[in-house]
N, C-alpha and C. Protein backbone atom coordinates (compact mmCIF):
# COMPACT_ATOMS: atom_id res chain seq x y z
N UNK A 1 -11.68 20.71 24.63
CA UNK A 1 -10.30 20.25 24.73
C UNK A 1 -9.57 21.03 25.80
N UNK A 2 -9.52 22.53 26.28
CA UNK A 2 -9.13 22.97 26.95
C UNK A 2 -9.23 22.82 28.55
N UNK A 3 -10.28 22.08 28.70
CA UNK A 3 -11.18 21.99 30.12
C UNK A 3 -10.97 20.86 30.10
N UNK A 4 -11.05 20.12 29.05
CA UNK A 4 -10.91 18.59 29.65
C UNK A 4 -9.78 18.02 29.52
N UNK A 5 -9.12 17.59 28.76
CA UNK A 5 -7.35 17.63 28.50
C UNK A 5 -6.60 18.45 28.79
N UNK A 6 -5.03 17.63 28.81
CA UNK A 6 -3.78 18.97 29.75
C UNK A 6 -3.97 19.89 28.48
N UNK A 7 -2.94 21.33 28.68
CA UNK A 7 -2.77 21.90 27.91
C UNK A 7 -1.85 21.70 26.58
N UNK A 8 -1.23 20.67 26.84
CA UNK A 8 -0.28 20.22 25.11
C UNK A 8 -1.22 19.79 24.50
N UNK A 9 -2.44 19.37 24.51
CA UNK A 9 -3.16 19.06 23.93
C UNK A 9 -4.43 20.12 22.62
N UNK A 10 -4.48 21.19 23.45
CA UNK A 10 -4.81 22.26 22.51
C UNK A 10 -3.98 23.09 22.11
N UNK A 11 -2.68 23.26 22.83
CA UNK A 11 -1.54 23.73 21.90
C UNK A 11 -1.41 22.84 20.55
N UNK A 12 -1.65 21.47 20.52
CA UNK A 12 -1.93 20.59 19.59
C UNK A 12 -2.28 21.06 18.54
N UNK A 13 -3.70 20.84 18.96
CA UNK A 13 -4.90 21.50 17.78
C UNK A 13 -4.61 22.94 17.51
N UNK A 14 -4.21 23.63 18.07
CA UNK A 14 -4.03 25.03 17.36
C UNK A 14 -2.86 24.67 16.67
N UNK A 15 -1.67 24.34 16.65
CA UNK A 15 -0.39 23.86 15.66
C UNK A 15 -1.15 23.40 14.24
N UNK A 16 -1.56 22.66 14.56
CA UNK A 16 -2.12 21.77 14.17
C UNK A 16 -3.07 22.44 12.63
N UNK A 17 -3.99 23.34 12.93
CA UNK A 17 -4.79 23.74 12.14
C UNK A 17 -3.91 25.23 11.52
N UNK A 18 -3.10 25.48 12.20
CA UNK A 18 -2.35 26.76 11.69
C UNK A 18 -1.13 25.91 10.73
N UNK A 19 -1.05 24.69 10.43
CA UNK A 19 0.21 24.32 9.52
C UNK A 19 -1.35 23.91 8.24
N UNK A 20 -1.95 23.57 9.11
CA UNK A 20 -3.05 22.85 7.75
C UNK A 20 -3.71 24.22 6.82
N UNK A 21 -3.78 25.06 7.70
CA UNK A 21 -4.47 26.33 7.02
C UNK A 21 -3.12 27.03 6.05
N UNK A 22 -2.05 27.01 6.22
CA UNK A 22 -0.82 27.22 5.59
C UNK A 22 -0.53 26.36 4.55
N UNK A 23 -0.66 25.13 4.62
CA UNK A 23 -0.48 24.24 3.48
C UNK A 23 -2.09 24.29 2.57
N UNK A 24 -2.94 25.17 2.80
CA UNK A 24 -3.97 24.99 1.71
C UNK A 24 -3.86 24.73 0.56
N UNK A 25 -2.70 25.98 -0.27
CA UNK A 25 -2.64 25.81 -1.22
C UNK A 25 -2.47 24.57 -2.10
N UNK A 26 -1.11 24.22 -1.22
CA UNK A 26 -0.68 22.90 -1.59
C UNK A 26 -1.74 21.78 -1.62
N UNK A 27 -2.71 21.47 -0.67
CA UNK A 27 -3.79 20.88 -0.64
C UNK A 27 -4.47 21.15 -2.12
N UNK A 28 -4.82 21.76 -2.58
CA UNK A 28 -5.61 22.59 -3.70
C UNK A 28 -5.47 21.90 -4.65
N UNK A 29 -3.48 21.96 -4.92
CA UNK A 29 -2.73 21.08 -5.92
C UNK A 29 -3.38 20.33 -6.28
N UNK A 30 -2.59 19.78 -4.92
CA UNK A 30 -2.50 18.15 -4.97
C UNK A 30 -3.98 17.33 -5.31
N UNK A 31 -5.11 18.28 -5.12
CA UNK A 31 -6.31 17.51 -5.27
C UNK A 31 -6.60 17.93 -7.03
N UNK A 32 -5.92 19.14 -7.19
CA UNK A 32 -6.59 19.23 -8.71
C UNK A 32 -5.84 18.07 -9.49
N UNK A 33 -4.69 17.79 -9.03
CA UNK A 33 -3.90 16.87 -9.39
C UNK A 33 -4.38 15.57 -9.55
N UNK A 34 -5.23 15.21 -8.92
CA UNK A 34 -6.27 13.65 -8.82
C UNK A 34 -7.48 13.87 -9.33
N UNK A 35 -7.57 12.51 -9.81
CA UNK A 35 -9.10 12.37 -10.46
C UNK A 35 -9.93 12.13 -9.74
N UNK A 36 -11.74 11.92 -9.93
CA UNK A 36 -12.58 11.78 -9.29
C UNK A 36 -12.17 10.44 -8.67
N UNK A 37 -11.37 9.39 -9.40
CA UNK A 37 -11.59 8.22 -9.76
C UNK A 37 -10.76 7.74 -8.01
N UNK A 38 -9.74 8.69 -8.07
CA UNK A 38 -8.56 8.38 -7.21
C UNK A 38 -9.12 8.65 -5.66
N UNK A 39 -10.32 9.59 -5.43
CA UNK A 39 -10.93 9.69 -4.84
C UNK A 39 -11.73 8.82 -3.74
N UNK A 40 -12.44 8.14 -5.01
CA UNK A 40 -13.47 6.87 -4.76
C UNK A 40 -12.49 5.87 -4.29
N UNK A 41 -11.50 5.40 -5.31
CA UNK A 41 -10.34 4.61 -4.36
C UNK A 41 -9.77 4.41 -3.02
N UNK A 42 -9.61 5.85 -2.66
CA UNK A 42 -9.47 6.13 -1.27
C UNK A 42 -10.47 5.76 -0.47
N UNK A 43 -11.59 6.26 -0.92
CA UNK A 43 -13.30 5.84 -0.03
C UNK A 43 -13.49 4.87 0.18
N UNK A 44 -13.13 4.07 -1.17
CA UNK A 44 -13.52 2.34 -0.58
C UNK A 44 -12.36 2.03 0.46
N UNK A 45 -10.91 2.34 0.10
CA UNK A 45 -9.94 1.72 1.09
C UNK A 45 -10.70 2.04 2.58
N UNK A 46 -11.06 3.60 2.67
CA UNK A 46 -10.76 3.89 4.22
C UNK A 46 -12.32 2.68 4.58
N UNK A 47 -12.99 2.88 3.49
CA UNK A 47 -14.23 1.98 4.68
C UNK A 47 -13.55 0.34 5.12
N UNK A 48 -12.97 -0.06 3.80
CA UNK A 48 -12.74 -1.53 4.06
C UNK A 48 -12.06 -1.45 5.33
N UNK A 49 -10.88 -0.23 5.86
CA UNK A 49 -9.97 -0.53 6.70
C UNK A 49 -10.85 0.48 7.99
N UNK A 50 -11.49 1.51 8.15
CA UNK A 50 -12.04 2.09 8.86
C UNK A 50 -13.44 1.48 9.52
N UNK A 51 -13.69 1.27 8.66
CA UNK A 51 -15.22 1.02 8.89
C UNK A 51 -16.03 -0.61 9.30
N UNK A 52 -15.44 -1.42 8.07
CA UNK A 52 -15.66 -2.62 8.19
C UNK A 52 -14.96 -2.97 8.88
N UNK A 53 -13.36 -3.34 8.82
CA UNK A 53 -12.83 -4.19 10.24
C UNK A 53 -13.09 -3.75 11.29
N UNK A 54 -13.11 -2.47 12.02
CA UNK A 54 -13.66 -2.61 13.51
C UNK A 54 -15.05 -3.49 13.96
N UNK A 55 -16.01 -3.67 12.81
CA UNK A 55 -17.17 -4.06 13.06
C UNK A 55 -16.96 -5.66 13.04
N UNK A 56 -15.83 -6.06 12.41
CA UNK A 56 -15.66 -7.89 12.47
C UNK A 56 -15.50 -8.38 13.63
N UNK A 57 -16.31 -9.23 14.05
CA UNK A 57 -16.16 -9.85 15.12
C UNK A 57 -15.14 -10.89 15.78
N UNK A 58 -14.40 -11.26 16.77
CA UNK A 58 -12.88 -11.44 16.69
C UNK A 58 -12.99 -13.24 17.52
N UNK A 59 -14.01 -13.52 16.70
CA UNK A 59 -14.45 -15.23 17.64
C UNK A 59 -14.01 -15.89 16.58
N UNK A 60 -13.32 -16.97 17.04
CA UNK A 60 -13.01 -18.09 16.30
C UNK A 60 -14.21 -18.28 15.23
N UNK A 61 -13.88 -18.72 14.34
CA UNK A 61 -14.56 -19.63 13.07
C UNK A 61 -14.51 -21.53 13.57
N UNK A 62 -13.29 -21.18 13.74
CA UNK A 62 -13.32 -23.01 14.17
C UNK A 62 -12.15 -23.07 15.22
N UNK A 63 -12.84 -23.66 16.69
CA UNK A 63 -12.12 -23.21 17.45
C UNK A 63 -11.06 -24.10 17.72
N UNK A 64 -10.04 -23.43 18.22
CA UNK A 64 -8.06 -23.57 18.05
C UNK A 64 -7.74 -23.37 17.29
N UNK A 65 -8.35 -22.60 16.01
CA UNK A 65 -7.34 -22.69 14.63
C UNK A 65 -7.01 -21.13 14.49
N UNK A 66 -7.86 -20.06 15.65
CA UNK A 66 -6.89 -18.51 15.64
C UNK A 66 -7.45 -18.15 14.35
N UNK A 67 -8.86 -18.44 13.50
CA UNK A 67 -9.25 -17.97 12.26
C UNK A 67 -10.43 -17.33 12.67
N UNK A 68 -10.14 -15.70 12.68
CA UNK A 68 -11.26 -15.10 13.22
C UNK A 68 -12.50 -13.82 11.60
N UNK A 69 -13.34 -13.50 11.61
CA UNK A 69 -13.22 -12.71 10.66
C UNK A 69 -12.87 -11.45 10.66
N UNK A 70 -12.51 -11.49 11.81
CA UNK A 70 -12.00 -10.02 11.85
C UNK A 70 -9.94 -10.39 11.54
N UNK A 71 -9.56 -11.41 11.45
CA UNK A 71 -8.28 -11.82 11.30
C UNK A 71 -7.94 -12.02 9.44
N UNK A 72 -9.15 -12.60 8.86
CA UNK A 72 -9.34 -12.70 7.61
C UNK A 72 -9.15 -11.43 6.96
N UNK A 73 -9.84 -10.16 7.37
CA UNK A 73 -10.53 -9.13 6.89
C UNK A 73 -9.28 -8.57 6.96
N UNK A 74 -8.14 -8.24 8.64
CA UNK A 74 -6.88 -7.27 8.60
C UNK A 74 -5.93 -8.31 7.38
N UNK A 75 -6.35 -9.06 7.00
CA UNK A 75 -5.28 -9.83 5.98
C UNK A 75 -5.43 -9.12 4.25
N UNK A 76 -6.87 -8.44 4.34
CA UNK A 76 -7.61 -7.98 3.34
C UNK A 76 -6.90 -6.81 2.91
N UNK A 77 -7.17 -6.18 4.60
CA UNK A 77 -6.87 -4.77 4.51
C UNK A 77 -5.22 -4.22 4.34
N UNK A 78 -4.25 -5.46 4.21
CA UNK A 78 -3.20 -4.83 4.72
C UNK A 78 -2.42 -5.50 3.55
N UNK A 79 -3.00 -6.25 2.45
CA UNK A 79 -2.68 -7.03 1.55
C UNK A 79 -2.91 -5.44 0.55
N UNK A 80 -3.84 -5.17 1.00
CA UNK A 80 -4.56 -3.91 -0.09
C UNK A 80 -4.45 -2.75 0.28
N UNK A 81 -3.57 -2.71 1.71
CA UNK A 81 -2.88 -1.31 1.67
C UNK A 81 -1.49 -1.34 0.77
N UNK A 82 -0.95 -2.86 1.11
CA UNK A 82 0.32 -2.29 0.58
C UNK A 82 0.45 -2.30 -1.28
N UNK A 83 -0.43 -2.72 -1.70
CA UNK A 83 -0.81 -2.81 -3.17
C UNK A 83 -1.60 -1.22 -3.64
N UNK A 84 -2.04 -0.45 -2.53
CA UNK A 84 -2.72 0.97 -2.86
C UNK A 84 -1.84 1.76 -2.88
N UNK A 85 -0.50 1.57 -1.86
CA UNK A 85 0.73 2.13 -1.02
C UNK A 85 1.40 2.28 -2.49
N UNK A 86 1.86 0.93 -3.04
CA UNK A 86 2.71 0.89 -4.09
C UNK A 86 2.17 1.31 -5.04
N UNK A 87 0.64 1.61 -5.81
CA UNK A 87 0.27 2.13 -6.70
C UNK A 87 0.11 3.59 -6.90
N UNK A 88 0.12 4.33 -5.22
CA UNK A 88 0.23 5.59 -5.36
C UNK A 88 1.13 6.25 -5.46
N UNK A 89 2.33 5.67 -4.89
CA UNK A 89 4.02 5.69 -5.31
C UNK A 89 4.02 5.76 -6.71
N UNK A 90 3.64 5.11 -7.25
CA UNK A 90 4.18 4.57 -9.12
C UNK A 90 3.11 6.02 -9.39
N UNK A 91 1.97 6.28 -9.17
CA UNK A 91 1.25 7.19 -10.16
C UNK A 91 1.79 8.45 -9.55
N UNK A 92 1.96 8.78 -8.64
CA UNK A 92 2.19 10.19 -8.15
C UNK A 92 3.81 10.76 -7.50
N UNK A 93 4.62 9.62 -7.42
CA UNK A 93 6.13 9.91 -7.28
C UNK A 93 7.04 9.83 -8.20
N UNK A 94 6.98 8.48 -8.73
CA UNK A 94 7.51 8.17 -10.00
C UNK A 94 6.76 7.96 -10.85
N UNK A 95 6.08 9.31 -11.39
CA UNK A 95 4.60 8.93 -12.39
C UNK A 95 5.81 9.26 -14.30
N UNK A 96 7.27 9.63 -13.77
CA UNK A 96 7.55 9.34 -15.26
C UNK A 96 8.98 8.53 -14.99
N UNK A 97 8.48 7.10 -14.16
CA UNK A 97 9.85 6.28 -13.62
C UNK A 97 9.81 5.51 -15.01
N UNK A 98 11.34 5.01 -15.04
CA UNK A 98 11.50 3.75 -16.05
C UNK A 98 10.76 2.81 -16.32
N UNK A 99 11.00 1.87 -17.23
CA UNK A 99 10.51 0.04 -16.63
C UNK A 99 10.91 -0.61 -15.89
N UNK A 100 12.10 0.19 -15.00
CA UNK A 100 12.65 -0.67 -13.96
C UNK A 100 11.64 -0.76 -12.21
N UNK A 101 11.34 0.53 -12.71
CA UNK A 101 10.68 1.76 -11.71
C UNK A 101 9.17 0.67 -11.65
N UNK A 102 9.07 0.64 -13.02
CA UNK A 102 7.54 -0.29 -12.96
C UNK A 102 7.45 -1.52 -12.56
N UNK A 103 8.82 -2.15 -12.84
CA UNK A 103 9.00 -3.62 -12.32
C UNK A 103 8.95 -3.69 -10.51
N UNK A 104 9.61 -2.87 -10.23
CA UNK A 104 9.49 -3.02 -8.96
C UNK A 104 8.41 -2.43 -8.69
N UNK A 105 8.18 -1.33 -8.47
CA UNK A 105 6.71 -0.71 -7.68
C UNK A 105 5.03 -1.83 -8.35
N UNK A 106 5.57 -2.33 -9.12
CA UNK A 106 4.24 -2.90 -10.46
C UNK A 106 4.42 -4.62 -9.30
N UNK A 107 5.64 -5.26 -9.34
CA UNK A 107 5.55 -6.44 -8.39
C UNK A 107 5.24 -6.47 -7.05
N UNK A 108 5.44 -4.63 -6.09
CA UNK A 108 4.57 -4.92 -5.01
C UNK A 108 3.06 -4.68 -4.89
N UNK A 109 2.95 -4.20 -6.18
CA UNK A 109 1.52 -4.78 -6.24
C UNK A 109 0.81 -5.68 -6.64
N UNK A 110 1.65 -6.29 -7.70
CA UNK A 110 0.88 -7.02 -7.95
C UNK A 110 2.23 -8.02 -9.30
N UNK A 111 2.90 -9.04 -8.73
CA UNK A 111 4.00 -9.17 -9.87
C UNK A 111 3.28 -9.96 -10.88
N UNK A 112 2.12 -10.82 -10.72
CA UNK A 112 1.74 -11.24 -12.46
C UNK A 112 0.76 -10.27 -13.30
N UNK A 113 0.58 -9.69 -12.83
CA UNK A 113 -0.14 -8.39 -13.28
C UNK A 113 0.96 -7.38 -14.21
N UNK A 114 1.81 -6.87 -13.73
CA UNK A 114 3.53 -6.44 -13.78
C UNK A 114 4.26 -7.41 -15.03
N UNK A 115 4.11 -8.54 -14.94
CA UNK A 115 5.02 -9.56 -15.42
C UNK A 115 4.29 -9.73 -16.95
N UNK A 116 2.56 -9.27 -16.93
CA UNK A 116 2.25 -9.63 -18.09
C UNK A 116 2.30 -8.39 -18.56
N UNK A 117 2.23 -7.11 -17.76
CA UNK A 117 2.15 -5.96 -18.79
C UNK A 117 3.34 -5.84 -19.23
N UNK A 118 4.56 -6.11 -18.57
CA UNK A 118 5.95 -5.82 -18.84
C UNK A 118 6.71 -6.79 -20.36
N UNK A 119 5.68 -7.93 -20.20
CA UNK A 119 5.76 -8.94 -21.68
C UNK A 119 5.21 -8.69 -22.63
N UNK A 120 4.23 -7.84 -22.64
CA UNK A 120 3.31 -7.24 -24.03
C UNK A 120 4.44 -5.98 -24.23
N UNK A 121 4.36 -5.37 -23.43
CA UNK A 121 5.13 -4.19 -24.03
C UNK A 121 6.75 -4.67 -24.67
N UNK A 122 7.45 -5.76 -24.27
CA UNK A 122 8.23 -5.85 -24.75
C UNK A 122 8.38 -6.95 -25.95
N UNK A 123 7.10 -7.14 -26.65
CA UNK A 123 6.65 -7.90 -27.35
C UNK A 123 7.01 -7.30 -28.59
N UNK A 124 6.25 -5.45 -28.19
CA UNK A 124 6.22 -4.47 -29.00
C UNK A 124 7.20 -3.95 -29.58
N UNK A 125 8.31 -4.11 -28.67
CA UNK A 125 9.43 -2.91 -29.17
C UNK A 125 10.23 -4.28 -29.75
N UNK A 126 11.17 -3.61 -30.38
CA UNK A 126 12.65 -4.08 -31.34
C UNK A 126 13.41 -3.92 -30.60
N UNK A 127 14.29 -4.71 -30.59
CA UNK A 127 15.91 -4.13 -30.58
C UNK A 127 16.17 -4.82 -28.97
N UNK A 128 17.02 -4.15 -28.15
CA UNK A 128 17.36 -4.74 -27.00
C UNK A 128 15.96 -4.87 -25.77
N UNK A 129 15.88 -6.06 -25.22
CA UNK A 129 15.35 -6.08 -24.18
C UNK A 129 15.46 -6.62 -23.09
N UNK A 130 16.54 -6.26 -22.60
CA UNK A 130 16.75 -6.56 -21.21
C UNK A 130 16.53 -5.91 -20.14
N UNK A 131 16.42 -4.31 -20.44
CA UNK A 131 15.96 -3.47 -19.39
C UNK A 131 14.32 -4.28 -19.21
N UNK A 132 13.52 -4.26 -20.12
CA UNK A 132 12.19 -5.42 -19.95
C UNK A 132 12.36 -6.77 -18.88
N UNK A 133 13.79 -7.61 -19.30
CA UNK A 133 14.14 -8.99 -18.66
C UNK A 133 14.53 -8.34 -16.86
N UNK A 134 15.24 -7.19 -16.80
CA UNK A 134 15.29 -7.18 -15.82
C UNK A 134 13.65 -6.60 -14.59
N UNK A 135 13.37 -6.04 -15.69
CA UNK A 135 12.66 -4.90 -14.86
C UNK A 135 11.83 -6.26 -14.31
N UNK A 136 11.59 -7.24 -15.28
CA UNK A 136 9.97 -8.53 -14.92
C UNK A 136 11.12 -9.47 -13.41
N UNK A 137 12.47 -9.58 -13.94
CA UNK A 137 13.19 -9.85 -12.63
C UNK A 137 13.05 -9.13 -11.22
N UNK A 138 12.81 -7.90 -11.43
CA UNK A 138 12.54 -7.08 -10.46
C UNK A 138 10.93 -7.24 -9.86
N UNK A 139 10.25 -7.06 -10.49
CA UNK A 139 8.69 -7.41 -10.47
C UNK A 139 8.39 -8.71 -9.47
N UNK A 140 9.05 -10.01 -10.19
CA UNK A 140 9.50 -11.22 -9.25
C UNK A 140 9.84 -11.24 -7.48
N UNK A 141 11.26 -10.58 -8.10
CA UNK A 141 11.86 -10.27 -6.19
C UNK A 141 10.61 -9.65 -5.42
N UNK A 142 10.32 -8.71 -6.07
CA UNK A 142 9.41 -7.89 -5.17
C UNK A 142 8.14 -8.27 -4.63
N UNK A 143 7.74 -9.49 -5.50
CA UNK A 143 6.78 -10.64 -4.54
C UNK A 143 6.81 -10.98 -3.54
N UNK A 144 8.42 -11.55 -3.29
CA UNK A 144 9.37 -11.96 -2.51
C UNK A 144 9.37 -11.44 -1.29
N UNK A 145 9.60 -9.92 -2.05
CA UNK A 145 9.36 -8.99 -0.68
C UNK A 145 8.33 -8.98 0.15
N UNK A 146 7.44 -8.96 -1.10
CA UNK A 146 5.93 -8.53 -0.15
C UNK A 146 5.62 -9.23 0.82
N UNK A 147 5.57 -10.71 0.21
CA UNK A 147 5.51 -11.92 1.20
C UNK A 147 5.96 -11.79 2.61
N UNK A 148 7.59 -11.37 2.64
CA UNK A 148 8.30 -11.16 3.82
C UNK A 148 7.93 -10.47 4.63
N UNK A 149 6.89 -9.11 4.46
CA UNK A 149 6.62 -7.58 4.84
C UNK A 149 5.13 -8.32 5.60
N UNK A 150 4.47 -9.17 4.62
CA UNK A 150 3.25 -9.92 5.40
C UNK A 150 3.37 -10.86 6.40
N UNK A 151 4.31 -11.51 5.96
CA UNK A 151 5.08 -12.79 7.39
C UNK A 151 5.50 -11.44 8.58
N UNK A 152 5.87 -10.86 8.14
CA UNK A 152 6.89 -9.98 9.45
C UNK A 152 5.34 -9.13 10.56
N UNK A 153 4.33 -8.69 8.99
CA UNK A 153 3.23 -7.65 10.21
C UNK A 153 2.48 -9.31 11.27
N UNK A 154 2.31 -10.19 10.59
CA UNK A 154 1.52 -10.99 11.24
C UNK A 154 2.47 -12.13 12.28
N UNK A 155 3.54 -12.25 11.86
CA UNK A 155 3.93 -13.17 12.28
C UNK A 155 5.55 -12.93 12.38
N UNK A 156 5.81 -11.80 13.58
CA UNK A 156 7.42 -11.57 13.44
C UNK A 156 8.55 -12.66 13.59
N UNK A 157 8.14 -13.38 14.57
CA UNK A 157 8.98 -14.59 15.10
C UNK A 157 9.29 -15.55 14.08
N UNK A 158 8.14 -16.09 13.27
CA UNK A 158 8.19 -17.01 12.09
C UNK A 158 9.34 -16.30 10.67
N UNK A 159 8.80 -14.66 10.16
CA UNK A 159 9.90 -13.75 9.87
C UNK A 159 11.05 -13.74 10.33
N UNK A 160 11.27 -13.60 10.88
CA UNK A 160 12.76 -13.89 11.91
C UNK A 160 13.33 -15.14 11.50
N UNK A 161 12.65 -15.96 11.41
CA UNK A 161 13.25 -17.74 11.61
C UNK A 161 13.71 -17.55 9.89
N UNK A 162 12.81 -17.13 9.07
CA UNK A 162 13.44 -17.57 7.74
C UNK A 162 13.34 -16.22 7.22
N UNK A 163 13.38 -15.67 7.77
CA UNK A 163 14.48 -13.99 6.45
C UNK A 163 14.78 -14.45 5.61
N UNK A 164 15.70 -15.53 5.68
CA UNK A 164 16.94 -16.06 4.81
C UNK A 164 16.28 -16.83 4.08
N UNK A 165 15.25 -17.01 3.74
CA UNK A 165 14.67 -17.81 2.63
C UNK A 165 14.26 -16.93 1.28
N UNK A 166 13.97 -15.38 1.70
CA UNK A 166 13.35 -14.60 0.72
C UNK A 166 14.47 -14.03 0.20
């Protein structure tokens, strides 16, 4: 790096490994903090998004229709980042959020998934349930959202035209 790149560049890497060697501990945590399980999760994400899409090939399927498998696959990967995104939020930020907390973070991942756990549990309890009615309202919108967040990475211009629909 020194010989072959300018010099901000190994000023870089030395920053770089002197904040990472400082945050060990914290590293330490945060991993005793996760399960094996949360691990493997990660492994499969990074291959689906590391590994496999670079290798998809970017030729039409049927040509003029812009359906490539490597176009299929970033639809895969980015459908299932933001569903990994929102599940690691809910377990590790707000791992003691409300049902409101669940309605929303639970609908960008996944709102009928959300919508049915949020109906059993309020199957269970007595008494008032509307924090339940709202939270599955929340769960809803946040479909809404997602949708919009997927129109906007793939297709800003079309996003643009109807914002106003979501």
């Amino acid at each position: 790096v020194v010989c072959e790149k300018d010099p901000w560049m190994a000023i870089l890497v030395v920053v770089a490994v002197l904040l990472l060697t400082e945050m060990k501990d914290k590293f330490i945590q945060f991993t005793k903090s996760m399960n094996d399980e949360e691990f493997i999760n990660l492994a499969k994400f990074m291959i689906i998004a590391g590994v496999v899409l670079p290798m998809l090939p970017k030729t039409e399927l049927i040509e003029g229709s812009g359906l490539t498998p490597y176009s299929i696959w970033l639809a895969t990967v980015v459908i299932s980042g933001i569903s990994y995104a929102s599940y690691l939020v809910k377990k590790y930020v707000f791992k003691d959020g409300g049902v409101i907390i669940t309605g929303i973070l639970g609908g960008i991942y996944s709102s009928t998934a959300t919508c049915i756990i949020l109906g059993k549990k309020a199957k269970d309890k007595n008494g008032d349930l509307s924090e339940y009615v709202a939270a599955i309202f929340c769960s809803i919108a946040m479909m809404y959202f997602r949708i919009l967040i997927l129109l906007g990475i793939f297709n800003f211009e079309l996003m643009l035209q109807y914002w106003y629909l979501f």
